[in-house]
PDB file of N, CA and C in Angstrom:
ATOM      1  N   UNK A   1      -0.949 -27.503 -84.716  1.00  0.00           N
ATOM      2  CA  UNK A   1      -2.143 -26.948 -85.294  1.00  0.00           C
ATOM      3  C   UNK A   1      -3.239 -28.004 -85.264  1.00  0.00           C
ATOM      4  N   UNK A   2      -4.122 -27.594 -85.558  1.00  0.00           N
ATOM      5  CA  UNK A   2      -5.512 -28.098 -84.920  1.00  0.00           C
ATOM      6  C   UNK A   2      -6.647 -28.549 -85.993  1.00  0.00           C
ATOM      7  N   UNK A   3      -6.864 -28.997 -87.146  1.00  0.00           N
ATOM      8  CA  UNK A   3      -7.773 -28.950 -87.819  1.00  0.00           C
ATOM      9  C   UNK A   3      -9.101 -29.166 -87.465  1.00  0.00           C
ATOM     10  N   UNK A   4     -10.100 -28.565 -88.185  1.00  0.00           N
ATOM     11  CA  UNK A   4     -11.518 -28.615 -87.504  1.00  0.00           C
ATOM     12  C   UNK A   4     -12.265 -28.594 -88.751  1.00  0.00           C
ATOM     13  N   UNK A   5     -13.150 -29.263 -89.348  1.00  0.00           N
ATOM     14  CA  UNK A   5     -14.206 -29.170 -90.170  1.00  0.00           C
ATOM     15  C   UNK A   5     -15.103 -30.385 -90.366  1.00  0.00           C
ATOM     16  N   UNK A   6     -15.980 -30.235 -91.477  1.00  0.00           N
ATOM     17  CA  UNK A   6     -16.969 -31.205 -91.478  1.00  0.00           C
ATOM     18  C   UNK A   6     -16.624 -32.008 -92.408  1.00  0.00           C
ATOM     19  N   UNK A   7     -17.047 -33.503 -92.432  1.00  0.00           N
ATOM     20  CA  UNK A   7     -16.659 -34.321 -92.958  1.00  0.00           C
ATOM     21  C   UNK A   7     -17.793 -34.624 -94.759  1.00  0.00           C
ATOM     22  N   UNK A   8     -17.652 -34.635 -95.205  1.00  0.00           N
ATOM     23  CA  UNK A   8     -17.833 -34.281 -96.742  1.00  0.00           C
ATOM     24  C   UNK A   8     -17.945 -35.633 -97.977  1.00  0.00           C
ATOM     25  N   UNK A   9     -19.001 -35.559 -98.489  1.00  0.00           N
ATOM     26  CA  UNK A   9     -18.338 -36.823 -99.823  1.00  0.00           C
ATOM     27  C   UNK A   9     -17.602 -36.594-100.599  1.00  0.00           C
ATOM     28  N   UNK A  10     -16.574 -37.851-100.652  1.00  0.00           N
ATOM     29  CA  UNK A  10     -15.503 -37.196-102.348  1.00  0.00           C
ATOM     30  C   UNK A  10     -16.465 -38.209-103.042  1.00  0.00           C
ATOM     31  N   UNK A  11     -15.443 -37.959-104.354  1.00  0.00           N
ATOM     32  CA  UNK A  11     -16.086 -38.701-105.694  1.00  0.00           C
ATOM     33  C   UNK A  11     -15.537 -40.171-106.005  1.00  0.00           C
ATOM     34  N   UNK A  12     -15.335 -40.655-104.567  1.00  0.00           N
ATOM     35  CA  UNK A  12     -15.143 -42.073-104.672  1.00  0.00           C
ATOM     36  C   UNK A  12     -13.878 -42.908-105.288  1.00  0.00           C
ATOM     37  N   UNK A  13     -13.283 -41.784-105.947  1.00  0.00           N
ATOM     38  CA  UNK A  13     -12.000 -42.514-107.196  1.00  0.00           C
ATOM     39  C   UNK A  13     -11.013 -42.816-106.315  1.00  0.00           C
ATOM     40  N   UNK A  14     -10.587 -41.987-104.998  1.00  0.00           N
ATOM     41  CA  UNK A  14      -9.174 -42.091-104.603  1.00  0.00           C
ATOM     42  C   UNK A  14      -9.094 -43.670-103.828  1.00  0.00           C
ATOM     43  N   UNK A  15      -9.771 -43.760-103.700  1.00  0.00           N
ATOM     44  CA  UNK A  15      -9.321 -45.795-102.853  1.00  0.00           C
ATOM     45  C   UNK A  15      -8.803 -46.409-104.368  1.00  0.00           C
ATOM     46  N   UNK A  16      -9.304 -46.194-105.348  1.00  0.00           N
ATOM     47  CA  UNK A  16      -8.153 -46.899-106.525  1.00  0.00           C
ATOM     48  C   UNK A  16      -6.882 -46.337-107.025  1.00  0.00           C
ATOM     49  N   UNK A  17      -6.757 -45.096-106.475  1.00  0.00           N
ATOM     50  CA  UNK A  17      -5.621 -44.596-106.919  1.00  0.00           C
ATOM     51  C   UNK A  17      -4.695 -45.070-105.560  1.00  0.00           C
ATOM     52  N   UNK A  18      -5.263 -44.871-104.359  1.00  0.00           N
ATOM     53  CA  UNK A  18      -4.315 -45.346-103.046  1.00  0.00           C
ATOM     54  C   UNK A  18      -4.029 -46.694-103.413  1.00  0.00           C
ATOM     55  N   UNK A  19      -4.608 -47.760-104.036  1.00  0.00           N
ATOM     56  CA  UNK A  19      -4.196 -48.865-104.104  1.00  0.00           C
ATOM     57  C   UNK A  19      -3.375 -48.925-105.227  1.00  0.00           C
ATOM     58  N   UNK A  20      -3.150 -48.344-106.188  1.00  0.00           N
ATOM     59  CA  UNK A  20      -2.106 -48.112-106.866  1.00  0.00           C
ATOM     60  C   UNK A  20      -1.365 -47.459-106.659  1.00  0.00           C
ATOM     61  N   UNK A  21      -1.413 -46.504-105.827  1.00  0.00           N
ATOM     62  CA  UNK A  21       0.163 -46.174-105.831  1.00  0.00           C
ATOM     63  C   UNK A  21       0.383 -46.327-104.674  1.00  0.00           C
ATOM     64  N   UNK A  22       0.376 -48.325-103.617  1.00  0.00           N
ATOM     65  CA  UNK A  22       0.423 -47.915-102.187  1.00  0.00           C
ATOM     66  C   UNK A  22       1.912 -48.338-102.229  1.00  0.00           C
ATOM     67  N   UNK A  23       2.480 -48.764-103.561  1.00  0.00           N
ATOM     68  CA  UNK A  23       3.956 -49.334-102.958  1.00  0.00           C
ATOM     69  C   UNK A  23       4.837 -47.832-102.998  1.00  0.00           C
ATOM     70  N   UNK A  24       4.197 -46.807-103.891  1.00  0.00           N
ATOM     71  CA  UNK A  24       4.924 -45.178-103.493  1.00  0.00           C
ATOM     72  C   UNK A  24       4.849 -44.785-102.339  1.00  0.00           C
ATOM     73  N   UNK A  25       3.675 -44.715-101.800  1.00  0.00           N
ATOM     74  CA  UNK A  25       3.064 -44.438-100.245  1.00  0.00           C
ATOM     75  C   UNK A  25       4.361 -44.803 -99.356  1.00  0.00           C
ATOM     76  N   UNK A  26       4.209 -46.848 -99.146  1.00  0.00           N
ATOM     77  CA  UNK A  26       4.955 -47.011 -98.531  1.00  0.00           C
ATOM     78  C   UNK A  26       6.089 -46.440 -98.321  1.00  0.00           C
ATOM     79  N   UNK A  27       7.070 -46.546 -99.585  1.00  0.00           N
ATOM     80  CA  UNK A  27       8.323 -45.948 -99.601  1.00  0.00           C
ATOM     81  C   UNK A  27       8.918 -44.570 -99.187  1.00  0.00           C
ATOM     82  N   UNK A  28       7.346 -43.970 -99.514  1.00  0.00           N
ATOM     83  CA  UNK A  28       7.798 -42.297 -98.674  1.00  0.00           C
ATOM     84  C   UNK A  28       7.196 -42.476 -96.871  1.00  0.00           C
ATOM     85  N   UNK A  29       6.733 -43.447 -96.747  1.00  0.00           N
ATOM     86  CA  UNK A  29       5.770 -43.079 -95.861  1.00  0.00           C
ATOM     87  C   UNK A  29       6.526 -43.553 -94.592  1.00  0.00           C
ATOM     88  N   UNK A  30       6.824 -45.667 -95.028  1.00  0.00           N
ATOM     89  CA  UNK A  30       7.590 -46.338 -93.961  1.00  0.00           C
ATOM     90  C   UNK A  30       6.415 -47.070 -93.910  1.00  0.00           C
ATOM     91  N   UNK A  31       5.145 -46.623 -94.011  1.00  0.00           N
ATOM     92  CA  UNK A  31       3.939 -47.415 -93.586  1.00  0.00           C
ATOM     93  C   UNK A  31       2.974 -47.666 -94.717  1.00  0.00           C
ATOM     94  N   UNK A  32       1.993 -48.770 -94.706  1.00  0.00           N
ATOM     95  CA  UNK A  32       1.042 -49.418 -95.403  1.00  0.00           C
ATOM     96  C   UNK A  32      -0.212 -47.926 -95.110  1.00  0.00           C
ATOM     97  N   UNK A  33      -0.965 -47.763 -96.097  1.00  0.00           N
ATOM     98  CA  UNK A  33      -1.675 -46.472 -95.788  1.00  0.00           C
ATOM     99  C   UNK A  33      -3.559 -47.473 -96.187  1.00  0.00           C
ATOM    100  N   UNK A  34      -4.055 -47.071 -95.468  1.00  0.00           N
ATOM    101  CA  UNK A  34      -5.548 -47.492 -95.788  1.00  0.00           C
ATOM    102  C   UNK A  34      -6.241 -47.030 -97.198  1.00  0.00           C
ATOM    103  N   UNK A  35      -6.467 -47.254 -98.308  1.00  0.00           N
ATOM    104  CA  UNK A  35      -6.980 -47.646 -99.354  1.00  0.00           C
ATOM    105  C   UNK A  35      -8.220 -46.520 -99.119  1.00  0.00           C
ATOM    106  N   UNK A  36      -8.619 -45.763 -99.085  1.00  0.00           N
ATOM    107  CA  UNK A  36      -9.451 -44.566 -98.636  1.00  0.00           C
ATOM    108  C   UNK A  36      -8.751 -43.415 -98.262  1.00  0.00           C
ATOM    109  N   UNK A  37      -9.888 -42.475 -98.163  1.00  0.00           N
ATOM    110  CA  UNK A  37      -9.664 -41.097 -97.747  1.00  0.00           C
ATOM    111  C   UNK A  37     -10.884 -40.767 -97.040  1.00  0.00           C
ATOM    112  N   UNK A  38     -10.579 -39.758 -95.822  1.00  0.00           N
ATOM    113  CA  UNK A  38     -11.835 -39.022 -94.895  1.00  0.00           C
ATOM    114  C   UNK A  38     -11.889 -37.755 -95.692  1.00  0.00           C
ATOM    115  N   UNK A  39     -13.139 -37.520 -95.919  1.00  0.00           N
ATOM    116  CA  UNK A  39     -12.929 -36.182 -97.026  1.00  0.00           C
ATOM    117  C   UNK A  39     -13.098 -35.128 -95.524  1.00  0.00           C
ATOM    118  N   UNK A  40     -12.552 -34.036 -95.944  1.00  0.00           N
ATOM    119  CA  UNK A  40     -13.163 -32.596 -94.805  1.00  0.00           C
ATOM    120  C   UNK A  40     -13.118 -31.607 -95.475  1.00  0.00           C
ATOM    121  N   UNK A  41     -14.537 -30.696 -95.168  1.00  0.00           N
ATOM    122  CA  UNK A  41     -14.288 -29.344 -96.293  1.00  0.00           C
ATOM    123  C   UNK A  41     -13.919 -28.557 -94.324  1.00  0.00           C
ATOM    124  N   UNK A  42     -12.234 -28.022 -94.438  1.00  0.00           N
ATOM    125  CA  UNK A  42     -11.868 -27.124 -93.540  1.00  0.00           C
ATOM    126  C   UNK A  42     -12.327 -26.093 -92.781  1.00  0.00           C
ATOM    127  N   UNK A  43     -12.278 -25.674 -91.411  1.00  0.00           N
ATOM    128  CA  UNK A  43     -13.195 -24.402 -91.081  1.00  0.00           C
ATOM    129  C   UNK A  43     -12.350 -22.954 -91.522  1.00  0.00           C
ATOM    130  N   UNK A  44     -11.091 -23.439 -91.903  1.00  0.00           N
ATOM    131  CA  UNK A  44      -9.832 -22.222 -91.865  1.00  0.00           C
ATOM    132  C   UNK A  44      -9.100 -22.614 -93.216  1.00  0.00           C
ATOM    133  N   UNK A  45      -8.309 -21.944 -93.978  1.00  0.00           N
ATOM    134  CA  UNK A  45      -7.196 -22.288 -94.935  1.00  0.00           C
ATOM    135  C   UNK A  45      -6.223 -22.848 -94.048  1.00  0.00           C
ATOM    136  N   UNK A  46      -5.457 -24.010 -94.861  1.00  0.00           N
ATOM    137  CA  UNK A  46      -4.304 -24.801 -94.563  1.00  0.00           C
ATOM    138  C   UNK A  46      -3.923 -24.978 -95.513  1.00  0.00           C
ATOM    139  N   UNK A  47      -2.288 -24.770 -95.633  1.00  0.00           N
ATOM    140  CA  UNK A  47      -1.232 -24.631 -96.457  1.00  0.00           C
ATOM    141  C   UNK A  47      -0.496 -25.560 -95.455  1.00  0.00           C
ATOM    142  N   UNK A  48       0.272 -26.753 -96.555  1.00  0.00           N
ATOM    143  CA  UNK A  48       0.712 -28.080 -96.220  1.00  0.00           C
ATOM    144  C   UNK A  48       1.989 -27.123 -95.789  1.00  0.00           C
ATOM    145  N   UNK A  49       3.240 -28.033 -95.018  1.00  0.00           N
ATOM    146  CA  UNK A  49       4.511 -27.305 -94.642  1.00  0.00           C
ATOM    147  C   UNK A  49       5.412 -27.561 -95.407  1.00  0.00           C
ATOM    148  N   UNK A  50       6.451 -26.803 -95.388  1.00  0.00           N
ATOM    149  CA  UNK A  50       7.711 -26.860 -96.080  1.00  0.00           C
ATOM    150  C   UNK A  50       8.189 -28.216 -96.285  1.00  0.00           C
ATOM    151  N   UNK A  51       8.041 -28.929 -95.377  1.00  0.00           N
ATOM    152  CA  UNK A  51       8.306 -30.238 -95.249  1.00  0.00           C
ATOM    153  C   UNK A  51       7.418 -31.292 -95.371  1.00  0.00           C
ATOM    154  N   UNK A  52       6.746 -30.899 -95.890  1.00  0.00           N
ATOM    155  CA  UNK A  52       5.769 -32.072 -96.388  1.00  0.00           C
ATOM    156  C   UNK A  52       6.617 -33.445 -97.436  1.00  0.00           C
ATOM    157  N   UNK A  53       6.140 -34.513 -96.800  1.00  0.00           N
ATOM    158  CA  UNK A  53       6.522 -35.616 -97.665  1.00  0.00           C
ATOM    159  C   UNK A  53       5.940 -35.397 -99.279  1.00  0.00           C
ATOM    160  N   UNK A  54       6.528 -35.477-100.738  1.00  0.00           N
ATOM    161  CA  UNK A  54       5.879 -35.156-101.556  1.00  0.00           C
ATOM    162  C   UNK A  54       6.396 -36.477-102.446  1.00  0.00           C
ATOM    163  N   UNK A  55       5.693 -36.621-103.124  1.00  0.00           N
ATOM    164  CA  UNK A  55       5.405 -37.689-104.413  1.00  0.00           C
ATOM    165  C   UNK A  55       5.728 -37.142-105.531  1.00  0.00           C
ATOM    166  N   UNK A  56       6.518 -37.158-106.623  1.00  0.00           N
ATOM    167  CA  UNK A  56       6.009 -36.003-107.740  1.00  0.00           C
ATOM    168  C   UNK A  56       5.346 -36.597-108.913  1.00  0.00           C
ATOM    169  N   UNK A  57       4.618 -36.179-109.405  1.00  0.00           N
ATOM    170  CA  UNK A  57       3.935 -36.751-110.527  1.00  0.00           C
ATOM    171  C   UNK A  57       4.374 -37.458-111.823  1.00  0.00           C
ATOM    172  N   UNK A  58       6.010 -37.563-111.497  1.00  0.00           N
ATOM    173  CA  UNK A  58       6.996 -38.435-112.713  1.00  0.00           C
ATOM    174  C   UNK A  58       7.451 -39.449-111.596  1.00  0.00           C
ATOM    175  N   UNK A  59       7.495 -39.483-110.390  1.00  0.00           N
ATOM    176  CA  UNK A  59       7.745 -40.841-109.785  1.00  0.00           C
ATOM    177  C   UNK A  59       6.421 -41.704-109.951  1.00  0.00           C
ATOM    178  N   UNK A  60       5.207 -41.200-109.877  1.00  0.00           N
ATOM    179  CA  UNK A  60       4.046 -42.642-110.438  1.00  0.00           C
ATOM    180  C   UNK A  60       3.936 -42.452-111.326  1.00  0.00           C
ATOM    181  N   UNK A  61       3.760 -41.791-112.492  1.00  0.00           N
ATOM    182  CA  UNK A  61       3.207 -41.099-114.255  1.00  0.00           C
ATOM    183  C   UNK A  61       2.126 -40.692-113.932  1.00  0.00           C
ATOM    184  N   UNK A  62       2.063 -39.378-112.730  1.00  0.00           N
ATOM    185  CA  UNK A  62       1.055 -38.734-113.058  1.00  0.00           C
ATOM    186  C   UNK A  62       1.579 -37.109-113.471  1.00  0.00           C
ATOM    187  N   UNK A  63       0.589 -36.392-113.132  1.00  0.00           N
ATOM    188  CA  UNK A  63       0.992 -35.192-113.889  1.00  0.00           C
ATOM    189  C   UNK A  63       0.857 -33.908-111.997  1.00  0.00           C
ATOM    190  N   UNK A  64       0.377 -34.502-111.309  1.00  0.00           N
ATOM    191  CA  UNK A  64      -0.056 -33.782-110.060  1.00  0.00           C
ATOM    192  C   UNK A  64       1.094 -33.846-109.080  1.00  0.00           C
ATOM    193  N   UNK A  65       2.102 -32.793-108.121  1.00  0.00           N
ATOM    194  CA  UNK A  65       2.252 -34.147-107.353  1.00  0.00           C
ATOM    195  C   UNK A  65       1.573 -34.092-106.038  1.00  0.00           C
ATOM    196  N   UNK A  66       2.348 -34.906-105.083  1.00  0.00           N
ATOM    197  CA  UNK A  66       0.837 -35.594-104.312  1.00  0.00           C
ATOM    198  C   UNK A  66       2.022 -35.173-102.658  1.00  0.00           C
ATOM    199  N   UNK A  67       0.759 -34.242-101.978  1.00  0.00           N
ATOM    200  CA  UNK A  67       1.564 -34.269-100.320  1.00  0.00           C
ATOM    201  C   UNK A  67       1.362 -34.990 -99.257  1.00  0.00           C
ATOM    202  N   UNK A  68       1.818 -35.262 -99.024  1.00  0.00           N
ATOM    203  CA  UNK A  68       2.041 -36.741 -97.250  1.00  0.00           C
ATOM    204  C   UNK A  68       2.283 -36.099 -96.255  1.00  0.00           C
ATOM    205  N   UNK A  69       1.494 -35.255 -95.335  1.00  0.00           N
ATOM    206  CA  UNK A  69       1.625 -35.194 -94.468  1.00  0.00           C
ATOM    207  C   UNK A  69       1.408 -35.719 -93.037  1.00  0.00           C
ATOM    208  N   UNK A  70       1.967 -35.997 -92.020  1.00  0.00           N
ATOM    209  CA  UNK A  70       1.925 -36.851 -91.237  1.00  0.00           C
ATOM    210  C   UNK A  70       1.223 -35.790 -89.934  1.00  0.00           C
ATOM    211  N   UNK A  71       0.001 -37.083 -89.584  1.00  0.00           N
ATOM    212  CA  UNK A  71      -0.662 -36.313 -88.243  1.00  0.00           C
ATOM    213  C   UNK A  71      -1.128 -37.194 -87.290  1.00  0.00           C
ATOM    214  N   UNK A  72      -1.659 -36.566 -86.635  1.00  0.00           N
ATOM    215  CA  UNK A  72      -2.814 -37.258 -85.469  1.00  0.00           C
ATOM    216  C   UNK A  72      -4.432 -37.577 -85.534  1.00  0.00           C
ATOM    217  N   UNK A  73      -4.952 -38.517 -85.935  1.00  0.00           N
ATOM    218  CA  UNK A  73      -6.272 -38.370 -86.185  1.00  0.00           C
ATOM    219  C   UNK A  73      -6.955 -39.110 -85.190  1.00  0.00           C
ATOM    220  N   UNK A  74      -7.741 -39.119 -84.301  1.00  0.00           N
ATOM    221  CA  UNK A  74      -8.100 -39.691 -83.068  1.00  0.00           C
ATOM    222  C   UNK A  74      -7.267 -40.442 -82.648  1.00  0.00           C
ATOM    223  N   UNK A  75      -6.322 -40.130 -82.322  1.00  0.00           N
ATOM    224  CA  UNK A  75      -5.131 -40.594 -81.567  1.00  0.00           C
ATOM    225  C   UNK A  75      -4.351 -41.414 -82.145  1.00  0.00           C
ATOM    226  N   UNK A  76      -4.471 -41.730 -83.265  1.00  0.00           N
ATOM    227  CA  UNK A  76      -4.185 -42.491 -84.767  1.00  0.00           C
ATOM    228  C   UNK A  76      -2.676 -41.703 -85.425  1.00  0.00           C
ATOM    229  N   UNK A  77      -1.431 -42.633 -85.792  1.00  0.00           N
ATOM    230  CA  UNK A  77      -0.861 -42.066 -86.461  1.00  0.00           C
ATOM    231  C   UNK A  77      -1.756 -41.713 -88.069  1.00  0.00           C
ATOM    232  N   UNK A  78      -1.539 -41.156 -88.942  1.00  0.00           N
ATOM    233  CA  UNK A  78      -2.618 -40.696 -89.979  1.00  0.00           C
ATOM    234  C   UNK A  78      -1.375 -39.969 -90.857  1.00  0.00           C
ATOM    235  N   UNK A  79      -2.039 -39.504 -92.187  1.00  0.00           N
ATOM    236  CA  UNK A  79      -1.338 -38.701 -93.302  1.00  0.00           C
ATOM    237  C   UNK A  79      -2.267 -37.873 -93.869  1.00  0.00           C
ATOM    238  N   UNK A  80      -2.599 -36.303 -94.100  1.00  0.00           N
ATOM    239  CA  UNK A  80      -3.368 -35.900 -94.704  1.00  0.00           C
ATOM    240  C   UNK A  80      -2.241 -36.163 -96.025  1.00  0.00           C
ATOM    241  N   UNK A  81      -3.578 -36.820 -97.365  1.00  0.00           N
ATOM    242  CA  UNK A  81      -3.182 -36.907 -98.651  1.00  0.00           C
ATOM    243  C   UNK A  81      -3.572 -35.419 -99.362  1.00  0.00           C
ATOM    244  N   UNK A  82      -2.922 -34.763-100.085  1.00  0.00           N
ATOM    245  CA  UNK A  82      -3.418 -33.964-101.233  1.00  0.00           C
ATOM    246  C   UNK A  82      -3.014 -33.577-101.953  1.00  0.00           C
ATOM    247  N   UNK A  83      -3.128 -33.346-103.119  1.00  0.00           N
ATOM    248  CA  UNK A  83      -2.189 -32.851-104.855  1.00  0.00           C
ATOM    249  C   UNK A  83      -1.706 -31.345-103.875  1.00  0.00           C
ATOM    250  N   UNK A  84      -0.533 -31.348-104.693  1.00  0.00           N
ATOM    251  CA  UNK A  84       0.070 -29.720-104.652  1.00  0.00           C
ATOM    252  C   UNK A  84      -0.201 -29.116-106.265  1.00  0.00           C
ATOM    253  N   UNK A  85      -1.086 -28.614-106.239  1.00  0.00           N
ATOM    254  CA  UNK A  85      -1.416 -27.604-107.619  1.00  0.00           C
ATOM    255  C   UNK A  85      -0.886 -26.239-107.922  1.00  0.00           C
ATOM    256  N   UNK A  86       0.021 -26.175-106.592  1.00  0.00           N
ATOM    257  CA  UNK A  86      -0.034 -24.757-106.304  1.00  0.00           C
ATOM    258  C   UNK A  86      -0.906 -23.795-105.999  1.00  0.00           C
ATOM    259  N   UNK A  87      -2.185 -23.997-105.453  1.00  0.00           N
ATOM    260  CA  UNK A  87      -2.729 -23.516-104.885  1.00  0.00           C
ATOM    261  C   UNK A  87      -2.785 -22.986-102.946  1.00  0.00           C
ATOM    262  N   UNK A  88      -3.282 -22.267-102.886  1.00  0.00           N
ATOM    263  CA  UNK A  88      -3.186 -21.855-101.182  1.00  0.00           C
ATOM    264  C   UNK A  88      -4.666 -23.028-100.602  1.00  0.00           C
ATOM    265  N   UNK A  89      -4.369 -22.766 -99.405  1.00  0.00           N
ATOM    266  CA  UNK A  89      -5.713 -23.112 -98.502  1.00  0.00           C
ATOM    267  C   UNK A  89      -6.388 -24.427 -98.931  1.00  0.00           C
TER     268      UNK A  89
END
């Protein structure tokens, strides 16, 4: 699958939360993850997969938990980060 959208401002907080929780990252990940996020508001709904790497919100003390999915980003191994709220899209 193919993602496509425009690139977007977040609200700046997540480079301190990636740096806190990069020794979780690692451990699910295998890899050191960059301290940032590329924000994108999507052209389509995307629903993470069954298999998404997940974090749960009692392995760091949060209350969210958090999905790792692994991709391609300009030819870049990459991870889209995002809470599972239970929400779609």
């Amino acid at each position: 699958m193919r993602l496509k959208g425009q690139v977007t401002t977040g609200m700046g907080e997540i480079s301190q939360w990636m740096d806190k929780l990069k020794d979780f990252y690692h451990r699910k990940t295998g890899t050191l993850l960059f301290p940032g996020t590329l924000n994108l508001t999507l052209e389509q709904d995307f629903s993470a997969p069954d298999d998404a790497l997940r974090l749960e919100g009692a392995d760091y003390g949060g209350s969210v938990p958090i999905l790792l999915i692994p991709c391609l980003f300009e030819g870049r191994q990459a991870f889209i980060v995002r809470t599972d709220k239970g929400e779609a899209g």
